[in-house]
C-alpha atoms as a PDB file:
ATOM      1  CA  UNK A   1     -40.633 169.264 116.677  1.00  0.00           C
ATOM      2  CA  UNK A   2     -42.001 169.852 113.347  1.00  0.00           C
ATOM      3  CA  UNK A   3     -44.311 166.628 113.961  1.00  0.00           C
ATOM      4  CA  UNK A   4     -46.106 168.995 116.548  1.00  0.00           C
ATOM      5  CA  UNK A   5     -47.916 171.820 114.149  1.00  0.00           C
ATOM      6  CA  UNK A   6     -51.035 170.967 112.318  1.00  0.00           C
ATOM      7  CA  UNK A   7     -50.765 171.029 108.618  1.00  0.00           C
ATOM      8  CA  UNK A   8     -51.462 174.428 108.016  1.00  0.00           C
ATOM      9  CA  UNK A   9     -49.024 175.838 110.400  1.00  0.00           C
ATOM     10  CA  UNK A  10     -46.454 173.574 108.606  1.00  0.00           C
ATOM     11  CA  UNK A  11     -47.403 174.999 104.964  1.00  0.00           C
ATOM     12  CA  UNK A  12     -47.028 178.267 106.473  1.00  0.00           C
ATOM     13  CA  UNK A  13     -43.675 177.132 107.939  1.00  0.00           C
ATOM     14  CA  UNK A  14     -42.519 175.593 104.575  1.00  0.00           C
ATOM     15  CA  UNK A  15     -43.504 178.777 102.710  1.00  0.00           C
ATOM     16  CA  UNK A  16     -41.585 181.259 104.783  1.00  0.00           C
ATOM     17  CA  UNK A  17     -38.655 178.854 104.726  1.00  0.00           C
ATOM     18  CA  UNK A  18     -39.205 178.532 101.282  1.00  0.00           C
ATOM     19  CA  UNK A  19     -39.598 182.044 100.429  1.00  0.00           C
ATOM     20  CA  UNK A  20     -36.323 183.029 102.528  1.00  0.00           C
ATOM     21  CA  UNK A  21     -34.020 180.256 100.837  1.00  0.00           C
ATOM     22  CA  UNK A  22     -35.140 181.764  97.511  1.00  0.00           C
ATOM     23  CA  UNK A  23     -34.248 185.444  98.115  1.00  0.00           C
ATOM     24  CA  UNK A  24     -30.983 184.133  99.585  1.00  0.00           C
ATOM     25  CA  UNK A  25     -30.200 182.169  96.332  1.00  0.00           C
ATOM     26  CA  UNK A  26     -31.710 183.500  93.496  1.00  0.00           C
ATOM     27  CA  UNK A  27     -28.590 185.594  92.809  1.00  0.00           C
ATOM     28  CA  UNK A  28     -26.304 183.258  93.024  1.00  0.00           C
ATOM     29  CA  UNK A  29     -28.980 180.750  90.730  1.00  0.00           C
ATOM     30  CA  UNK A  30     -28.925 184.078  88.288  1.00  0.00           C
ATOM     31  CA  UNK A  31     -24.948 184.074  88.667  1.00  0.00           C
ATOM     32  CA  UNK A  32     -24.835 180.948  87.354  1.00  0.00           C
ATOM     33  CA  UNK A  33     -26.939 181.143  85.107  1.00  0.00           C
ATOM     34  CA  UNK A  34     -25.020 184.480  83.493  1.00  0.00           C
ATOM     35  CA  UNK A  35     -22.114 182.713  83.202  1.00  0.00           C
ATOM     36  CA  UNK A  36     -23.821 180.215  80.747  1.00  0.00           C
ATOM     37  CA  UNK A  37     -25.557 182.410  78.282  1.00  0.00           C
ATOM     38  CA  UNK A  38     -24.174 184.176  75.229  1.00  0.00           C
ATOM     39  CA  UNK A  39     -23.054 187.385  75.543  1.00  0.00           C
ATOM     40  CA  UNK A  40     -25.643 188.436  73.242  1.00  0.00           C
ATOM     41  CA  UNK A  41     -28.395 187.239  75.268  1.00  0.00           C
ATOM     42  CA  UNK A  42     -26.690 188.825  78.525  1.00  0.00           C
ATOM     43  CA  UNK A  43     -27.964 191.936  77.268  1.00  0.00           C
ATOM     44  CA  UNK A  44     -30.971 191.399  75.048  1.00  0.00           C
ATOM     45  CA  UNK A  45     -34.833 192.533  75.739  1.00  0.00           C
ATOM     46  CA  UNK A  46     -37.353 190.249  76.974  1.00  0.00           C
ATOM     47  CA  UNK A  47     -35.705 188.864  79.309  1.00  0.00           C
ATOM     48  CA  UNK A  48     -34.992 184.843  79.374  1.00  0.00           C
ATOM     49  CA  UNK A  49     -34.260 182.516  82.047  1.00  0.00           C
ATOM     50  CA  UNK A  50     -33.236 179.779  79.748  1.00  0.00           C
ATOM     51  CA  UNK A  51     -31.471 180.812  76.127  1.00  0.00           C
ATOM     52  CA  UNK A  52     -30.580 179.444  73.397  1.00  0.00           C
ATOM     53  CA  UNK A  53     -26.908 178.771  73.068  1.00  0.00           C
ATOM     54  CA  UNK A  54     -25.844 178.298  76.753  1.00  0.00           C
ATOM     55  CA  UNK A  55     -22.903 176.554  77.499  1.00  0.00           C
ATOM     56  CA  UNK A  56     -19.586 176.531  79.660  1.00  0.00           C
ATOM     57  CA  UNK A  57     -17.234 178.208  77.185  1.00  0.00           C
ATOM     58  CA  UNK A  58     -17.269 181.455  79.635  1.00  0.00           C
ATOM     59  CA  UNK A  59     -15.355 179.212  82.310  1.00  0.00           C
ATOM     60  CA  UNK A  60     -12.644 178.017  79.932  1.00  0.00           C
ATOM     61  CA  UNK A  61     -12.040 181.548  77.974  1.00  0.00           C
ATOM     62  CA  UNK A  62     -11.805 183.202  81.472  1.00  0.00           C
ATOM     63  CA  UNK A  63      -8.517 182.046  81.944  1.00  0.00           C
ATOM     64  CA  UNK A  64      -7.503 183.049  78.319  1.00  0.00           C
ATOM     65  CA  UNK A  65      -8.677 186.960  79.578  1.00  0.00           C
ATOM     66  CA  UNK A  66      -7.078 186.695  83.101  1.00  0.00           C
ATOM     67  CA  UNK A  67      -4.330 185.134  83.058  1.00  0.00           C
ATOM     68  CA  UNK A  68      -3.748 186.319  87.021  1.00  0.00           C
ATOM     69  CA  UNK A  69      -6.535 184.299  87.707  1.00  0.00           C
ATOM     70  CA  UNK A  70      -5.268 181.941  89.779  1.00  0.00           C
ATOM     71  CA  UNK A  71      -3.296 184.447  91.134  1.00  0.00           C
ATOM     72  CA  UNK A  72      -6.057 186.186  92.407  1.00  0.00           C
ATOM     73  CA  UNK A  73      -7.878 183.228  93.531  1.00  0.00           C
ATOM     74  CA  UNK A  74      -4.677 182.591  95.708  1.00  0.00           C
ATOM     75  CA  UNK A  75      -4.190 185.770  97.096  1.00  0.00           C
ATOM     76  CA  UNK A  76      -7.947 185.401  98.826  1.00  0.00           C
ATOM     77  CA  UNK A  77      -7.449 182.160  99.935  1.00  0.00           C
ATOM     78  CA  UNK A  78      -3.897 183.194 101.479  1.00  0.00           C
ATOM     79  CA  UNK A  79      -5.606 186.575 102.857  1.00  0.00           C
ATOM     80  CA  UNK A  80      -8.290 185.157 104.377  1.00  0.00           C
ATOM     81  CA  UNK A  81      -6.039 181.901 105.737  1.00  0.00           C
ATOM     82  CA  UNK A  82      -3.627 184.225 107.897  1.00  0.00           C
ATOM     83  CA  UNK A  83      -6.329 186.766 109.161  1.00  0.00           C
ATOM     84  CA  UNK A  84      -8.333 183.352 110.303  1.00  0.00           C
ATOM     85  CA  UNK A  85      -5.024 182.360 112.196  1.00  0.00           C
ATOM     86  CA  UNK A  86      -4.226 185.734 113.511  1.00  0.00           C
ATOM     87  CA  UNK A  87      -7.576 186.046 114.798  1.00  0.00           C
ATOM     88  CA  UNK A  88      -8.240 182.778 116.384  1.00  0.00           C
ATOM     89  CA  UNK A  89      -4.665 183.532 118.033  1.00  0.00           C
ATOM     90  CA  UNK A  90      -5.830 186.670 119.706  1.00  0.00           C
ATOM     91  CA  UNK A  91      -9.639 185.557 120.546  1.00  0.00           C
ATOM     92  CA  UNK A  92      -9.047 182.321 122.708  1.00  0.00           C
ATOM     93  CA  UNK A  93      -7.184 183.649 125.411  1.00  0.00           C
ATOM     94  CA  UNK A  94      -8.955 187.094 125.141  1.00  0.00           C
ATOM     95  CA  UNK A  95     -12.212 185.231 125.045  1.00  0.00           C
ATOM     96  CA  UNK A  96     -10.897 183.200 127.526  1.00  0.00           C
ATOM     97  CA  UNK A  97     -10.337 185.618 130.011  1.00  0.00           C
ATOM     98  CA  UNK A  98     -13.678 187.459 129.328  1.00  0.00           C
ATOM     99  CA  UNK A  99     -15.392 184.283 130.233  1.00  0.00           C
ATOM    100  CA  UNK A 100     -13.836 183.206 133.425  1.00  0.00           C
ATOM    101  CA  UNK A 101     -12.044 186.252 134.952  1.00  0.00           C
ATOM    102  CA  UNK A 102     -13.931 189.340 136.495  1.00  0.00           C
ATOM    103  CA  UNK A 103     -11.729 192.196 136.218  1.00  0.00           C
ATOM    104  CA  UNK A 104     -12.324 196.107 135.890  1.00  0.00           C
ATOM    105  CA  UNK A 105     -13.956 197.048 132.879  1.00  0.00           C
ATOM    106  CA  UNK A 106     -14.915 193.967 131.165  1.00  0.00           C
ATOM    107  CA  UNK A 107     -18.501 194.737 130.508  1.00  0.00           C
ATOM    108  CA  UNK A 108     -18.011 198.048 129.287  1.00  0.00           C
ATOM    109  CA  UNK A 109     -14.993 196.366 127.181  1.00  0.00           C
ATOM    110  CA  UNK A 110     -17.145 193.690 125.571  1.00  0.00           C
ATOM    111  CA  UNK A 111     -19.837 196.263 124.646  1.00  0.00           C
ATOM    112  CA  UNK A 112     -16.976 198.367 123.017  1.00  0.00           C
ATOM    113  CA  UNK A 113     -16.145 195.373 121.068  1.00  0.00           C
ATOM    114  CA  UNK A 114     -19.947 195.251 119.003  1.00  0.00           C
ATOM    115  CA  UNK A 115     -19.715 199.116 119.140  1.00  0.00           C
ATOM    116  CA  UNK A 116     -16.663 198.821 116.892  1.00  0.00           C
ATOM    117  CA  UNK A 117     -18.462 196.009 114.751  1.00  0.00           C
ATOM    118  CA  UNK A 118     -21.503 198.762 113.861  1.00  0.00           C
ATOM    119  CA  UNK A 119     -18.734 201.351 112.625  1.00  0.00           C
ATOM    120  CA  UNK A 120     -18.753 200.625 108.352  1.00  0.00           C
ATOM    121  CA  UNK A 121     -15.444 199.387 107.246  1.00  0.00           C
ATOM    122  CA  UNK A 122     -15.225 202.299 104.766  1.00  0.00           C
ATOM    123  CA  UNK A 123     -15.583 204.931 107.302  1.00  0.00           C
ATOM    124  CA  UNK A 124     -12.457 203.704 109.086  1.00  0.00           C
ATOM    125  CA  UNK A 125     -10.283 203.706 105.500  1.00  0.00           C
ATOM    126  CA  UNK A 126      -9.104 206.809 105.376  1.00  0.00           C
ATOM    127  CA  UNK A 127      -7.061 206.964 109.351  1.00  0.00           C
ATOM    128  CA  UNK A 128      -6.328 203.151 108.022  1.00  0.00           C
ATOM    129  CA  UNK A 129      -4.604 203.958 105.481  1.00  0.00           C
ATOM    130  CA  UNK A 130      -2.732 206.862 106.911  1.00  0.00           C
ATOM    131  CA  UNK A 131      -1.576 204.042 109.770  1.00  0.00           C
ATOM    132  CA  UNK A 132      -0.646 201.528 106.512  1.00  0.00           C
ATOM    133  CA  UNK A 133       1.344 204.312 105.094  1.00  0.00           C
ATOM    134  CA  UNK A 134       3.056 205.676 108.540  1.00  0.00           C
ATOM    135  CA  UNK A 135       4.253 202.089 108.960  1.00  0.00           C
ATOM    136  CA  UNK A 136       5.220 201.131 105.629  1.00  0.00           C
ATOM    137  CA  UNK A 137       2.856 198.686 105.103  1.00  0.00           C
ATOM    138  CA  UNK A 138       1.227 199.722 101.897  1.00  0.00           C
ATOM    139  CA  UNK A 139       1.395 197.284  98.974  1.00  0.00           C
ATOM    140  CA  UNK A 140       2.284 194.445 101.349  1.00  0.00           C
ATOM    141  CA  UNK A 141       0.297 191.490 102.255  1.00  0.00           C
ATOM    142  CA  UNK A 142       0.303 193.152 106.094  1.00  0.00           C
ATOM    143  CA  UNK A 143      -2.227 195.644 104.766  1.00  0.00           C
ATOM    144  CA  UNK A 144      -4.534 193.561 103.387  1.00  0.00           C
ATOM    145  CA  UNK A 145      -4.293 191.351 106.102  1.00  0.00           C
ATOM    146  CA  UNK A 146      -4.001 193.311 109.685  1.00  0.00           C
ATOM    147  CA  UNK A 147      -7.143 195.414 109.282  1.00  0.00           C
ATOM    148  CA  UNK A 148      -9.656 192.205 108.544  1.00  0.00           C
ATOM    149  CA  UNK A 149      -8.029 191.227 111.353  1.00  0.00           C
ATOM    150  CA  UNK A 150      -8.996 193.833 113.814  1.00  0.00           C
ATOM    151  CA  UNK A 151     -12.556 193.627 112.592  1.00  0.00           C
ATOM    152  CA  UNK A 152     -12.890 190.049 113.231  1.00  0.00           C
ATOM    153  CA  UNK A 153     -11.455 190.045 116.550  1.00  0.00           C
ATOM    154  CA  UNK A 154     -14.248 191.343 118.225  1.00  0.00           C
ATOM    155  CA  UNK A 155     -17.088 188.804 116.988  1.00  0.00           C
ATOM    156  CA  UNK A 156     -15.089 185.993 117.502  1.00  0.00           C
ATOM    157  CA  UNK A 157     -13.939 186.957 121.273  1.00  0.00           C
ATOM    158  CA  UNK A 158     -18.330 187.223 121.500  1.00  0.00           C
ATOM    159  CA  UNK A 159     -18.646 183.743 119.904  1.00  0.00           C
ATOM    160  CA  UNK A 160     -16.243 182.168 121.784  1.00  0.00           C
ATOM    161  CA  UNK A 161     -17.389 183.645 125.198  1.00  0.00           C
ATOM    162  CA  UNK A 162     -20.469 181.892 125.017  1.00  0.00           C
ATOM    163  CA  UNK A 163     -19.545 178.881 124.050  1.00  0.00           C
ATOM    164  CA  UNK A 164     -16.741 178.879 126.648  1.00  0.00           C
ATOM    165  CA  UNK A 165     -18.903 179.828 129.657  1.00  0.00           C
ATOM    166  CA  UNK A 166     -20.797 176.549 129.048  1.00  0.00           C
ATOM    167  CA  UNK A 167     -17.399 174.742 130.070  1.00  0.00           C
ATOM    168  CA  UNK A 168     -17.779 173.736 133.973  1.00  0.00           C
ATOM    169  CA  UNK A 169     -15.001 175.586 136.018  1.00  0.00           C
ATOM    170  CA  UNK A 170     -14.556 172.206 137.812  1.00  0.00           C
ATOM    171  CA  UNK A 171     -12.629 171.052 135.536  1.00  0.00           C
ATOM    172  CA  UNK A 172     -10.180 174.143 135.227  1.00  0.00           C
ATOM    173  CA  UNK A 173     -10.269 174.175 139.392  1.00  0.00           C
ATOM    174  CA  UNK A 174      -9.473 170.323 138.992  1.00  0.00           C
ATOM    175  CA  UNK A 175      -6.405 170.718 136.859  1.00  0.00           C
ATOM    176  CA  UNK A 176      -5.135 173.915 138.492  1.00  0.00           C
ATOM    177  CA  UNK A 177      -5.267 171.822 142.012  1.00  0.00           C
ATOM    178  CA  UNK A 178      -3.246 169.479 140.614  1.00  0.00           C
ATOM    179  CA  UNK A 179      -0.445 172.143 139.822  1.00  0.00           C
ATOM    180  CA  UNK A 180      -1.270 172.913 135.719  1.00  0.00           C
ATOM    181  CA  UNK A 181      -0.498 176.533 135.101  1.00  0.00           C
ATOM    182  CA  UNK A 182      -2.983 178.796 133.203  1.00  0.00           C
ATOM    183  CA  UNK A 183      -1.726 177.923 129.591  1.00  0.00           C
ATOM    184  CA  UNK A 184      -1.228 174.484 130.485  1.00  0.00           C
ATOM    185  CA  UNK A 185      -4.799 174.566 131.418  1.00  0.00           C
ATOM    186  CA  UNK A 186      -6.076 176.909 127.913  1.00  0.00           C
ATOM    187  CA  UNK A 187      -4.283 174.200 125.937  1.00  0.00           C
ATOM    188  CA  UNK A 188      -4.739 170.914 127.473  1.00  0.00           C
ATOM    189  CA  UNK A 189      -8.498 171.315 129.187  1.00  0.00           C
ATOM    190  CA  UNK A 190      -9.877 173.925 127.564  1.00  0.00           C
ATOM    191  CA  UNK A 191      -9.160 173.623 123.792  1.00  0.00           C
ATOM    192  CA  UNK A 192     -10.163 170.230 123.661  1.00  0.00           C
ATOM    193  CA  UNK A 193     -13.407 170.853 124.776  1.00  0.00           C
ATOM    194  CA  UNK A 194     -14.013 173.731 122.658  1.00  0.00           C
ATOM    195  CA  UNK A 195     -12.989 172.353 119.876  1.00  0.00           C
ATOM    196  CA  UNK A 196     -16.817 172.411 118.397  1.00  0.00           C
ATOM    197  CA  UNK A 197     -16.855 176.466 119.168  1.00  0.00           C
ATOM    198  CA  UNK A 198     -13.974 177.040 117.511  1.00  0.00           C
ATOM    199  CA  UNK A 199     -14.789 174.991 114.432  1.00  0.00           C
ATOM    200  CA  UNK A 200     -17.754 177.810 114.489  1.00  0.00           C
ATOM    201  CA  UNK A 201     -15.113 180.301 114.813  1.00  0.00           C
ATOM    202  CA  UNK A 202     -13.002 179.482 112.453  1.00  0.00           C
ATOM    203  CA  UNK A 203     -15.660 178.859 109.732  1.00  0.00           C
ATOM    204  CA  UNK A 204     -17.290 181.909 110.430  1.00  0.00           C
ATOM    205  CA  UNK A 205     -14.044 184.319 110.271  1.00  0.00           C
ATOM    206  CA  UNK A 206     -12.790 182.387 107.372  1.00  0.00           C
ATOM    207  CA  UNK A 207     -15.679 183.419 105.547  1.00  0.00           C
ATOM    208  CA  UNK A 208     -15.729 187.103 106.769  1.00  0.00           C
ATOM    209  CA  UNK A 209     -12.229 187.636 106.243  1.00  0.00           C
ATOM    210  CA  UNK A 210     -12.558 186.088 102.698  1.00  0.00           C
ATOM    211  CA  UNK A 211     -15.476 188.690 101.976  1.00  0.00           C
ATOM    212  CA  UNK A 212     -14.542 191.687 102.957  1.00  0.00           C
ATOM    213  CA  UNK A 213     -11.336 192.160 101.186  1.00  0.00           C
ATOM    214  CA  UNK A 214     -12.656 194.353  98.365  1.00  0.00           C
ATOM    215  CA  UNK A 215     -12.891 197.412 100.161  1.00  0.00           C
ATOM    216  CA  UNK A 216      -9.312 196.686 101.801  1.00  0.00           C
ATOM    217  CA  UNK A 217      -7.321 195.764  98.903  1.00  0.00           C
ATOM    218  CA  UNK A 218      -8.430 198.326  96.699  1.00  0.00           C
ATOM    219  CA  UNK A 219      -7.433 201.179  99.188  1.00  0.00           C
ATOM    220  CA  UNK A 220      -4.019 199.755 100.306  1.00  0.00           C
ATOM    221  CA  UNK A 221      -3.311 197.552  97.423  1.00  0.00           C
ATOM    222  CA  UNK A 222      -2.022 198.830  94.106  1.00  0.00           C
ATOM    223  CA  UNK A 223       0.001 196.154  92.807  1.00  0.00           C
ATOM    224  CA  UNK A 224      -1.677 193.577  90.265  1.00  0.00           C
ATOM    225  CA  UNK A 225       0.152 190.649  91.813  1.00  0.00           C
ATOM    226  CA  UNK A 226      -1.263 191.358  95.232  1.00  0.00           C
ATOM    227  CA  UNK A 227      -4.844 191.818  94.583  1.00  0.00           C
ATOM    228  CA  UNK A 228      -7.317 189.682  95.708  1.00  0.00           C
ATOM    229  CA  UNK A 229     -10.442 187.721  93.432  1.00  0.00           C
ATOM    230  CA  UNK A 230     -12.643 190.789  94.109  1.00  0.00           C
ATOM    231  CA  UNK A 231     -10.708 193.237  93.245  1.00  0.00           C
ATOM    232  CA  UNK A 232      -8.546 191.710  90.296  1.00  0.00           C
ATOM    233  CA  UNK A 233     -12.145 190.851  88.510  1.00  0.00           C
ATOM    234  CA  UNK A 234     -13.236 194.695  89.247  1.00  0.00           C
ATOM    235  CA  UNK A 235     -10.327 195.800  87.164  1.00  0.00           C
ATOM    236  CA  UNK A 236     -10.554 193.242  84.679  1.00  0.00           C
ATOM    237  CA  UNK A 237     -13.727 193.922  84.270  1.00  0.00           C
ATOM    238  CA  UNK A 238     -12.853 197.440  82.904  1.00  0.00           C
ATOM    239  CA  UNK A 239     -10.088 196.055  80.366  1.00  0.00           C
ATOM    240  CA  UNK A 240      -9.433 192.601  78.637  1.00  0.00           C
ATOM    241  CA  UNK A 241     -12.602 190.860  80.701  1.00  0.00           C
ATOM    242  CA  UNK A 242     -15.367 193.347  79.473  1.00  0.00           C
ATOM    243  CA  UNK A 243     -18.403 190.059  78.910  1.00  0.00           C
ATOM    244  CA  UNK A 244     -20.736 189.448  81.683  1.00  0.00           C
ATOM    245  CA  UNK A 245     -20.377 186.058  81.695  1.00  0.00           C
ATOM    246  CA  UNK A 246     -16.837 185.453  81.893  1.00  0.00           C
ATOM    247  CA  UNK A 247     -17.288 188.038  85.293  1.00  0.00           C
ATOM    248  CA  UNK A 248     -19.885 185.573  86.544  1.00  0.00           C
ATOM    249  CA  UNK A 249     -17.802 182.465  85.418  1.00  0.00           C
ATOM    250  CA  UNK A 250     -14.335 183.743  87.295  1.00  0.00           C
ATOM    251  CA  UNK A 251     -16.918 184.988  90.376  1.00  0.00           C
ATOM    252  CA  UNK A 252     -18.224 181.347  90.545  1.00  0.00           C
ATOM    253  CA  UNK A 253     -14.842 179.606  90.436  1.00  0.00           C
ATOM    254  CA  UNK A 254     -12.960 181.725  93.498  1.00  0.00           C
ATOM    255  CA  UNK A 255     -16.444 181.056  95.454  1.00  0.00           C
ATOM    256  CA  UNK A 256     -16.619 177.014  94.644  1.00  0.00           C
ATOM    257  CA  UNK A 257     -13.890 176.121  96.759  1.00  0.00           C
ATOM    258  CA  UNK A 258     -15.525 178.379  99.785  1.00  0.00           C
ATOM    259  CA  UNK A 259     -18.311 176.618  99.349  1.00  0.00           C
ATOM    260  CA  UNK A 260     -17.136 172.947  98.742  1.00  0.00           C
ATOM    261  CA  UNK A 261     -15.100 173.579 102.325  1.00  0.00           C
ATOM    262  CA  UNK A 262     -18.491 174.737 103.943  1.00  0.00           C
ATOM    263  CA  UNK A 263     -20.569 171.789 102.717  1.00  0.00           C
ATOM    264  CA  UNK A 264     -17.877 169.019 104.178  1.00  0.00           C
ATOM    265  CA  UNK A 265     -18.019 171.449 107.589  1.00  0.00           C
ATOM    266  CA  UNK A 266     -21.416 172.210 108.102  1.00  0.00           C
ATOM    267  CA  UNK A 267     -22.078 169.038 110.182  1.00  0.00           C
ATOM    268  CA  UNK A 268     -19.409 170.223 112.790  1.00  0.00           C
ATOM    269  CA  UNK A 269     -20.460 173.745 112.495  1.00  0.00           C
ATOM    270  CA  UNK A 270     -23.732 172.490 113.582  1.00  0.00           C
ATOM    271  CA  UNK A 271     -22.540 170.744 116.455  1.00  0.00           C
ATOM    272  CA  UNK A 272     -20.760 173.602 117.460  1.00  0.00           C
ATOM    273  CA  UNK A 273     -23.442 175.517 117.301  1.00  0.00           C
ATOM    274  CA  UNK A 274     -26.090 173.101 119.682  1.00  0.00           C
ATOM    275  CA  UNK A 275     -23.586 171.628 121.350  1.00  0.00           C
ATOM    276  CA  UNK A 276     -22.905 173.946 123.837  1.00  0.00           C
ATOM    277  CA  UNK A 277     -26.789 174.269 124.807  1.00  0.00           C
ATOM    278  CA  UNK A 278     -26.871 170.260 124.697  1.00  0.00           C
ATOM    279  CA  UNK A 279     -24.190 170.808 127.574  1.00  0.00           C
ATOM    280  CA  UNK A 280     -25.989 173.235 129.634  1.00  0.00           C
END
């Protein structure tokens, strides 16, 4: 398609795409680029993009500083792990149903769902936590995990939908003629061919769920061996890890792995993403 524009409208196309990837990645490019410099230079007037004395000593004396590093690192990969599973257990049949049964209140139930999406996570901590502490839950794993649950729920029943409304009914008619029951049908028929949507999913609340734990952890968390990366460096940062660059070093070692998962995924996130207008 981009074969089709004349050579200005591709500069212009080139410089907005351009100009977008470089407000998107400048931080992390400045991240990185913290976590190589000196203390020293961290901090010192003019500012320098390249310094003398850079080097990768922040990302070995990090784990001298924190030694719950890998701890930490853990915990978020754990968190985020069983909210992904939790919530991929409660949107396929719930987005499921949305797409392919009419029943009373659907609409106005969907709608509630991006309602409840718009409402700040930090508005909600306060009857949260009252509900953590009512049931016991505080300083367990269950209250880091059960309310990035409940917010992801909604935008992956959304995403789902509309990938799963693309599906032909023939086929579930098909099966159910032939005397397959309803789950039979979810797991056999529809699964299978959804497989691409719920790659997008999965990818998508793996990375919410691994993002947002800051705000939960640090309200219904207060045990050192339970926090997650973003909170554990937030302490740290206060006590033994007090340099810049060993905060940026630590920050770009629990994100690596994220990102190394994302890169080898992308392709079917893609497809999962086109394939269901490829269908229609």
């Amino acid at each position: 398609m981009i074969n089709k524009y004349r050579w200005y409208e591709k500069v212009g196309i080139y410089l907005g795409i351009a100009v977008f990837l470089t407000f998107i990645l400048a931080p992390f490019f400045e991240a990185f680029l913290v976590s190589l410099r000196p203390w020293r230079k961290i901090i010192s007037i003019p500012y320098e993009v390249i310094t003398e004395g850079m080097s990768f000593d922040a990302y070995f004396s990090v784990w001298q500083n924190v030694p719950l590093l890998w701890l930490y690192i853990w915990n978020s990969f754990f968190i985020a792990t069983c909210v992904t599973l939790l919530t991929l257990t409660a949107v396929i049949p719930a987005a499921w149903a949305f797409a392919r049964f009419e029943f009373w209140g659907s609409r106005a139930l969907l709608t509630s769902f991006l309602a409840v999406n718009m409402v700040g996570g930090a508005v909600l901590v306060i009857p949260l936590f009252k509900i953590m502490m009512n049931l016991g839950m505080l300083n367990t794993y269950w209250a880091l995990i059960m309310p990035g649950t409940a917010f992801l729920i909604p935008i992956g029943i959304w995403l789902l939908r509309a990938y799963l409304m693309r599906i032909p009914r023939e086929l579930e008619e098909a099966a159910w003629a032939d005397g397959a029951s309803r789950l039979y049908i979810l797991w056999r028929v529809i699964i299978p061919i959804a497989m691409p949507g719920l790659v997008v999913v999965t990818i998508a609340t793996f990375i919410g769920a691994y993002s947002q734990q800051f705000i939960i952890a640090i309200s219904f968390n207060s045990s050192q061996y339970l926090h997650p990366l973003a909170v554990g460096l937030y302490l740290q940062s206060g006590g033994s890890l007090s340099a810049w660059n060993e905060v940026m070093a630590a920050s770009i070692i629990g994100v690596l792995p994220v990102m190394i998962i994302f890169f080898f995924l992308q392709r079917h996130m893609i497809d999962g993403l086109t394939a269901g207008a490829v269908k229609a």
